[in-house]
Protein backbone atom coordinates (compact mmCIF):
# COMPACT_ATOMS: atom_id res chain seq x y z
CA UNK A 1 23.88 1.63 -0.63
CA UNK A 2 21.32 0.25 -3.31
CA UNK A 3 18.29 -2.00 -2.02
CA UNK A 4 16.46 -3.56 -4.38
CA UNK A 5 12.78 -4.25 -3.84
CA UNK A 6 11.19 -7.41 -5.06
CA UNK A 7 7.07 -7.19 -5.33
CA UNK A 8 4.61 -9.23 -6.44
CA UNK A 9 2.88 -8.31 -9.62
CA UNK A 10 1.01 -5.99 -10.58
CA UNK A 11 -3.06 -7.14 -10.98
CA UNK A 12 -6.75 -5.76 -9.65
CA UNK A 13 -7.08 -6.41 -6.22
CA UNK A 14 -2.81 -6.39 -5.03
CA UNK A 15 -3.02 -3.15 -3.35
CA UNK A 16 -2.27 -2.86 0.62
CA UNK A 17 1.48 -3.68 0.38
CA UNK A 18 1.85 -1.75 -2.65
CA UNK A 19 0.46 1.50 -0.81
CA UNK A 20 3.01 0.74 2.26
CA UNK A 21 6.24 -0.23 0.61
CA UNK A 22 5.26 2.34 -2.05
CA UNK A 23 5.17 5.21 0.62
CA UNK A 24 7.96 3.60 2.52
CA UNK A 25 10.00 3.85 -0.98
CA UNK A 26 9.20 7.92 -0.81
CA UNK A 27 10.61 8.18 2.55
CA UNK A 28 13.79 5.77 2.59
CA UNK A 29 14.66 7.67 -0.90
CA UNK A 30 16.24 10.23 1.07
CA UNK A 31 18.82 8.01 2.78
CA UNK A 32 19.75 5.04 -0.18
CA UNK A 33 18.75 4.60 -3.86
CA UNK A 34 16.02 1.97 -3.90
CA UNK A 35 15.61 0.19 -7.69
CA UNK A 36 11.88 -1.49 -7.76
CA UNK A 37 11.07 -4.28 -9.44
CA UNK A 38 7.74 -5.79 -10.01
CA UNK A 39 6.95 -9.52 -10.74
CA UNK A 40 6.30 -9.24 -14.79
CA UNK A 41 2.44 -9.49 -15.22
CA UNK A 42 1.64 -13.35 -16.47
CA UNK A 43 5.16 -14.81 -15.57
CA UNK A 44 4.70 -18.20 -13.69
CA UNK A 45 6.93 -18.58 -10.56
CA UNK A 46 9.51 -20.52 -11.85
CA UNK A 47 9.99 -17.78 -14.41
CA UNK A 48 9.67 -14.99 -11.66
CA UNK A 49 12.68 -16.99 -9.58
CA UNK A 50 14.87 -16.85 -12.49
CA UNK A 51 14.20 -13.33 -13.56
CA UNK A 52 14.60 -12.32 -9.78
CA UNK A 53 18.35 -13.57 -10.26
CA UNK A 54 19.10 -12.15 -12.85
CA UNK A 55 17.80 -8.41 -11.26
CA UNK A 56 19.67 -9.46 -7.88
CA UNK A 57 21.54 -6.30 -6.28
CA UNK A 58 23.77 -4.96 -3.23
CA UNK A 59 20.61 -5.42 -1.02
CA UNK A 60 17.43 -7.53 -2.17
CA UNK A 61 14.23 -7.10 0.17
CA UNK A 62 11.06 -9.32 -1.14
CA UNK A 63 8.06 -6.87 -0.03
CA UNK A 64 5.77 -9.89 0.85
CA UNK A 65 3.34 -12.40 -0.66
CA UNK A 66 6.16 -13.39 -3.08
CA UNK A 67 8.22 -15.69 -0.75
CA UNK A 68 9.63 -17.97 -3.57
CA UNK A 69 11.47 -15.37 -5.17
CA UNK A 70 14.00 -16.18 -2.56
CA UNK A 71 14.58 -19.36 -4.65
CA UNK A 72 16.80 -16.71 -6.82
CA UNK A 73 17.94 -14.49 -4.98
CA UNK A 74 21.65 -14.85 -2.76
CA UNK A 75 20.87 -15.76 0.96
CA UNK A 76 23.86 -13.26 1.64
CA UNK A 77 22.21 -9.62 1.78
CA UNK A 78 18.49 -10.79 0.92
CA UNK A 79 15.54 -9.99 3.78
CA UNK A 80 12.02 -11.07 3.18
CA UNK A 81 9.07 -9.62 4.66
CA UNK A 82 6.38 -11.92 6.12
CA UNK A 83 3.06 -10.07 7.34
CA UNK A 84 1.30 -13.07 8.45
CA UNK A 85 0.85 -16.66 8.74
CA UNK A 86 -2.64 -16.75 9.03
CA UNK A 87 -3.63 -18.69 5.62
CA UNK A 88 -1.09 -21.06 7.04
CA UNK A 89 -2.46 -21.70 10.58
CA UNK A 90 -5.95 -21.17 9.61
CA UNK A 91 -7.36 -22.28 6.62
CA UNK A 92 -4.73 -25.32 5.35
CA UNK A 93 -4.48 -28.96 6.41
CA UNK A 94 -2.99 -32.13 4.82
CA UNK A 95 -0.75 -32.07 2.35
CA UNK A 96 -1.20 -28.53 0.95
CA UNK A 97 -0.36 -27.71 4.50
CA UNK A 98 2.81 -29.64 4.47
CA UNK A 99 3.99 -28.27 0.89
CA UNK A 100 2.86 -24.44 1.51
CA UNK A 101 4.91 -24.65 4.62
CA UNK A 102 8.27 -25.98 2.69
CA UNK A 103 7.73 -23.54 -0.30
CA UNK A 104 6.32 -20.81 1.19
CA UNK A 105 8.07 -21.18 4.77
CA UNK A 106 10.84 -23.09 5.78
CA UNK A 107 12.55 -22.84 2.27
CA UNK A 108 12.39 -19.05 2.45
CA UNK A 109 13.23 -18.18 5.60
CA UNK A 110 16.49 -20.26 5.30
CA UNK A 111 17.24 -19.17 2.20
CA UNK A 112 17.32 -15.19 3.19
CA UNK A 113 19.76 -13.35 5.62
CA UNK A 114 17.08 -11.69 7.44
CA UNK A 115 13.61 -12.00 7.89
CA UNK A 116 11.37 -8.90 8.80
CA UNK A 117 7.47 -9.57 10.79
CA UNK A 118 5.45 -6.80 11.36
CA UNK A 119 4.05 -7.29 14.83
CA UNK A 120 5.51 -9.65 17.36
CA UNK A 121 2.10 -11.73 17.20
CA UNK A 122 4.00 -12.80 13.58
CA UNK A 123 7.09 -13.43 14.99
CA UNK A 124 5.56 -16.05 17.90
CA UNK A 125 3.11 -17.16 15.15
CA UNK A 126 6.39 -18.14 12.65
CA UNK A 127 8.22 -19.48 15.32
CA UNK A 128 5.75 -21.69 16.61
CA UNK A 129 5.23 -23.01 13.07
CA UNK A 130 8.89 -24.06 11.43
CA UNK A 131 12.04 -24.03 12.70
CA UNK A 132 13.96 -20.88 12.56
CA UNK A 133 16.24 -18.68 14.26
CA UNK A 134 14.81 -16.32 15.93
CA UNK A 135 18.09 -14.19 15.76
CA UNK A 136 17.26 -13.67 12.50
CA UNK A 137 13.66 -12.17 13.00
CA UNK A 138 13.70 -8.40 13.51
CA UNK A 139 9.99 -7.30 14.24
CA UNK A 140 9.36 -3.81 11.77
CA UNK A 141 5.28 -2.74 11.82
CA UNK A 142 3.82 -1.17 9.46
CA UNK A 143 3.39 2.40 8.50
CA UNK A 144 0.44 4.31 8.67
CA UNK A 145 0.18 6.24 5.31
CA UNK A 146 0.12 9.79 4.85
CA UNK A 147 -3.24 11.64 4.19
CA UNK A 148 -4.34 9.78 7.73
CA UNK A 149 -5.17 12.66 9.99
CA UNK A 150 -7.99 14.05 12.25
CA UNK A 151 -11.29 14.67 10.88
CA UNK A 152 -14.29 15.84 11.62
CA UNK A 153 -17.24 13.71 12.42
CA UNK A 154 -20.44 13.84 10.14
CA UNK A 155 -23.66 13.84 12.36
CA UNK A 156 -25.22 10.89 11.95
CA UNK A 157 -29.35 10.46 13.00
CA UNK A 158 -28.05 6.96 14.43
CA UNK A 159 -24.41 5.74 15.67
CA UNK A 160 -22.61 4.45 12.48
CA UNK A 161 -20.23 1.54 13.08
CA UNK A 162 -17.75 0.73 10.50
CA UNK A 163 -16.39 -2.60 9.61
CA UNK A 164 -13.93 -3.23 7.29
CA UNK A 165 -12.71 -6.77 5.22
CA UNK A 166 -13.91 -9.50 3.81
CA UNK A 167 -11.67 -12.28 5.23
CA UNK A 168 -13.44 -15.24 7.60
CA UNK A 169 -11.29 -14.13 10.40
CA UNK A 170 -13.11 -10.85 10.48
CA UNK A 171 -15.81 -11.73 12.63
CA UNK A 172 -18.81 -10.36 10.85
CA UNK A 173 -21.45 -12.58 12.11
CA UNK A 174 -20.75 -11.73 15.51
CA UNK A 175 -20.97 -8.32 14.84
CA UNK A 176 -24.27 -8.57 13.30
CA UNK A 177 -25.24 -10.50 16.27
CA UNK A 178 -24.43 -7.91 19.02
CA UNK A 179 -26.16 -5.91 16.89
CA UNK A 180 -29.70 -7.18 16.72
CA UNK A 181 -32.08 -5.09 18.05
CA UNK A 182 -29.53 -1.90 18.56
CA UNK A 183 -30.67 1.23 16.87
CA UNK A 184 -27.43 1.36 14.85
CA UNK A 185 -26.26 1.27 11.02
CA UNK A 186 -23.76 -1.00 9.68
CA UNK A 187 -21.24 0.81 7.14
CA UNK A 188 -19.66 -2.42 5.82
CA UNK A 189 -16.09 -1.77 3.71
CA UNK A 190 -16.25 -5.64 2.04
CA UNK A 191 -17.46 -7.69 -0.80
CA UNK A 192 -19.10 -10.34 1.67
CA UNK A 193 -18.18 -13.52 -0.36
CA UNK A 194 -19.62 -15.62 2.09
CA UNK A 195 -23.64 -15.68 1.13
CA UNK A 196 -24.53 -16.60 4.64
CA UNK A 197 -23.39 -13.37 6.37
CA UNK A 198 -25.97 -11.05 3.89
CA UNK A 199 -28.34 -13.69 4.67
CA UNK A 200 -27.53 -12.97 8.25
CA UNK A 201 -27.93 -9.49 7.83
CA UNK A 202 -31.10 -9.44 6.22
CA UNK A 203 -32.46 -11.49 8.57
CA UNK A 204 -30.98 -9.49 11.59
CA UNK A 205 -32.81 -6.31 10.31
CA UNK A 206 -29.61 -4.75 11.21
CA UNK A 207 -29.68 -1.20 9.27
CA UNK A 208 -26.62 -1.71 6.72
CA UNK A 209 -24.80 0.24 4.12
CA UNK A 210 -22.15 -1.54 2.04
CA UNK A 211 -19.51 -0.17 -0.43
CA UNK A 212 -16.44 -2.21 -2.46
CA UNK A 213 -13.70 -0.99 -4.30
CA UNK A 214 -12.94 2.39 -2.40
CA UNK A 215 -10.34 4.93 -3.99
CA UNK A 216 -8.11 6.02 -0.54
CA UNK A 217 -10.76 9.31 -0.35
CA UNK A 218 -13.41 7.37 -0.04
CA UNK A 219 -11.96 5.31 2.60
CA UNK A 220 -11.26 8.72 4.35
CA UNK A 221 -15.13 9.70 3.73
CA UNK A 222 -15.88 6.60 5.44
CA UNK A 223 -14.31 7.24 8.46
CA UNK A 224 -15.78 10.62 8.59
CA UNK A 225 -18.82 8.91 8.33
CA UNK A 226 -18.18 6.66 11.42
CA UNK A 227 -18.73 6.87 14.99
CA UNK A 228 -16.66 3.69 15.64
CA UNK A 229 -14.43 1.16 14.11
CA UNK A 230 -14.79 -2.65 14.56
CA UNK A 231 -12.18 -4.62 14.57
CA UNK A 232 -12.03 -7.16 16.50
CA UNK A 233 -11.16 -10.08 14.22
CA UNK A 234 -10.75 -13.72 14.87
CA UNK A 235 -6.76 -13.44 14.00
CA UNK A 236 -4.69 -9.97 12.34
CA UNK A 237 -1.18 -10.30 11.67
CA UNK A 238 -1.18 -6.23 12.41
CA UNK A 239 -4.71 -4.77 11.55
CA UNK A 240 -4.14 -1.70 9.67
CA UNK A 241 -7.63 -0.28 10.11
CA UNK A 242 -6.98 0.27 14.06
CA UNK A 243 -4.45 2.91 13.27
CA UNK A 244 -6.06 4.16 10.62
CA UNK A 245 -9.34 5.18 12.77
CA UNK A 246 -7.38 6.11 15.91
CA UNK A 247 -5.52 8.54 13.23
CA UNK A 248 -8.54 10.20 12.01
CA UNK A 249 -10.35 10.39 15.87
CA UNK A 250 -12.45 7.42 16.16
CA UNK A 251 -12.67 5.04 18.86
CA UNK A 252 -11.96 1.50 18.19
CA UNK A 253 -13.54 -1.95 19.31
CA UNK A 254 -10.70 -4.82 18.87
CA UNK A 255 -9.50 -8.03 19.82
CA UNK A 256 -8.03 -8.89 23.27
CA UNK A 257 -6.02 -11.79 21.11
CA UNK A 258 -3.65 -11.85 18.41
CA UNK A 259 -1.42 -8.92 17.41
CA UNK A 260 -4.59 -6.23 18.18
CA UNK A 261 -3.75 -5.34 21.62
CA UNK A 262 0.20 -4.66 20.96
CA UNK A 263 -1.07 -2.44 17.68
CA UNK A 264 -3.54 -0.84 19.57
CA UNK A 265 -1.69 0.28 22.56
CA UNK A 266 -3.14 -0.69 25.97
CA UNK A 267 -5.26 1.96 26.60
CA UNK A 268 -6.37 3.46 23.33
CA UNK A 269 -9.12 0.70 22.33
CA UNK A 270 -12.22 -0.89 23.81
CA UNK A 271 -10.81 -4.51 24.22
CA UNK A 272 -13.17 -7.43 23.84
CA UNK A 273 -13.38 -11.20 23.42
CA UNK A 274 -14.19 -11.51 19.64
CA UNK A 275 -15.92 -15.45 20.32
CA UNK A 276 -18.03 -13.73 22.52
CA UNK A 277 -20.92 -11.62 21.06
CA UNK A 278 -22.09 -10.03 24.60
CA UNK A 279 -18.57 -8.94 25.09
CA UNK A 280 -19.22 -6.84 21.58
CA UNK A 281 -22.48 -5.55 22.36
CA UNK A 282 -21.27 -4.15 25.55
CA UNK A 283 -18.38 -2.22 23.67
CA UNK A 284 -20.90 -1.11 21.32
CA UNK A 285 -23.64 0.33 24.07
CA UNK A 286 -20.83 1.58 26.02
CA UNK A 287 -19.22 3.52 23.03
CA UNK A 288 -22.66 5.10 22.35
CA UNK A 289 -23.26 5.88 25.87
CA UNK A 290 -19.95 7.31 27.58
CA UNK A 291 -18.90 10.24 25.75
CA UNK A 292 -16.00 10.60 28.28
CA UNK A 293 -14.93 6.88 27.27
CA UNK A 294 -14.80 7.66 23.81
CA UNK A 295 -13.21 11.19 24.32
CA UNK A 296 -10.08 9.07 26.46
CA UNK A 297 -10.14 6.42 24.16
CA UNK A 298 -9.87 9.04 20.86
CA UNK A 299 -7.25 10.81 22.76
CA UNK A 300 -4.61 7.88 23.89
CA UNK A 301 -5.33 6.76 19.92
CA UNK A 302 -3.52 9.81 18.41
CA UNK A 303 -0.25 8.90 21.02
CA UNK A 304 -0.56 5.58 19.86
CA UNK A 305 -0.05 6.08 16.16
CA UNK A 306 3.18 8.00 16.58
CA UNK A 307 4.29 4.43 16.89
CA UNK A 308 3.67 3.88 13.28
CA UNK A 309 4.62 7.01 11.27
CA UNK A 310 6.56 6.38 7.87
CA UNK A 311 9.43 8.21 8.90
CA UNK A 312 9.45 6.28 12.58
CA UNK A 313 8.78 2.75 10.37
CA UNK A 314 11.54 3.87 7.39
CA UNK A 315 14.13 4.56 10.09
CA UNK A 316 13.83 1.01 10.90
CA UNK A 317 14.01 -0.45 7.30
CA UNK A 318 17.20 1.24 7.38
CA UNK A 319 18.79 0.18 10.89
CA UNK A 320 17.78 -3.58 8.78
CA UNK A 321 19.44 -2.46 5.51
CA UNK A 322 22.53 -0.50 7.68
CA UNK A 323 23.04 -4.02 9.78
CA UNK A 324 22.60 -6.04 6.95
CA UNK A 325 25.49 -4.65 4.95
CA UNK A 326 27.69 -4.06 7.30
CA UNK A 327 27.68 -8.25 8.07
């Protein structure tokens, strides 16, 4: 069996599914010869259709964010990855709403074989939005990467919440707000486009520390440097950073809406509403304050990401490719 892998190109910023197919690529190696292809830096997408034609193979999987490429590709054997439909639902109205949804949407998903979500929030979330069958969804999540492991926490003189993302769905202002007047520190993973939330958390006097850009030790550091995660966004197709803290031993504040709860496993995060800043500022003062909360919460984490290994999450890939072939 060859699968061929169809990402989107390579440029600054393009990074999370590259880490996750990349690592997935290490792992399904040992079972079928995977041939990569990235979308040729400064080809326009009616170039990148035609040159995904003419690289077509045995099994062709677009990785995500590159939907059109299914425009060239064979419907027969071809599976596209879709990690969320939250730009769609979210942010778009009108007409760009009406075309993104035909190119980026229906088109796609009719013109592939089989269509892989990562949580089943994106699977209800597609199939609410365009007409589709559902026999053709199979829900895969995504891996948590290697180098993800138990750590020791740095003392810190004050509890050290970490947030990380930029995105408006990531419910910073709230955050800041359940934090006013807390004796806590910020450690912000985001380049905070929106003016308004730094003017927010100047004006909070929240402590803060921000850093951009992070290489995937810092990222590590920063978790070491946390006593908590927050996560609980507005909307998360998965939220990566859940598993990622209960991996390295730190108890995590999340959504009770949207895909959080089924990644975070029913008992191994502090649940709250996100549109409700008193709901936050409870998790927070409870965090700091029950040390036999966070030890239960820390401990159910670790049996929760055994959900998500790469060898668990490649085995599935697989079953997809296996099925795929055999029809």
């Amino acid at each position: 069996m060859i699968v061929h892998h169809f990402n989107r190109d390579n440029r600054p910023g393009n990074y999370t599914f590259e880490q996750l197919f990349g690592a997935l690529r290490n792992e399904l190696s040992k079972e079928v010869d995977i041939i990569n292809h990235d979308i040729p830096t400064g080809m326009n997408r009616f170039e990148a259709v035609l040159w995904a034609k003419k690289h077509a193979g045995e099994i062709n999987h677009i990785t995500g964010d590159v939907h059109f490429l299914s425009y060239g590709l064979p419907k027969r054997n071809s599976i596209l990855t879709i990690h969320d439909i939250g730009y769609f639902n979210q942010e778009l109205s009108g007409i760009k709403k009406r075309v993104y949804k035909k190119i980026w949407l229906t088109d796609p998903c009719q013109k592939v074989e089989v269509i892989t979500v990562i949580s089943e929030c994106t699977k209800h979330d597609l199939l609410d939005s365009i007409n589709v069958n559902e026999n053709k969804i199979v829900v895969v999540p995504n891996p948590l990467l290697p180098g993800f492991k138990k750590i020791q926490k740095v003392v810190n003189e004050k509890p050290v919440i970490l947030q990380i993302g930029s995105g408006k769905n990531k419910n910073l202002s709230r955050l800041i707000a359940a934090c006013s007047g807390l004796d806590v520190k910020l450690l912000l993973i985001n380049k905070l486009y929106d003016k308004s939330i730094l003017d927010e958390l100047l004006e909070s006097k929240v402590e803060f520390e921000q850093r951009t850009d992070l290489s995937f030790d810092q990222l590590i550091q920063a978790y070491a440097e946390s006593d908590m995660l927050f996560f609980a966004s507005e909307y998360e197709g998965f939220g990566m950073p859940i598993i990622e803290a209960q991996a390295v031993g730190r108890p995590v504040i999340t959504s009770n809406i949207s895909s959080m709860p089924e990644i975070a496993g029913s008992n191994s995060a502090y649940f709250v509403d996100p549109f409700r800043v008193d709901s936050i500022r409870n998790a927070i003062l409870d965090l700091i304050h029950d040390s036999t909360m966070v030890s239960t919460l820390v401990s159910q984490g670790f049996k929760n990401v055994d959900r998500f290994t790469i060898s668990e999450v490649a085995r599935q890939y697989l079953d997809v490719y296996k099925k795929n072939l055999s029809n």
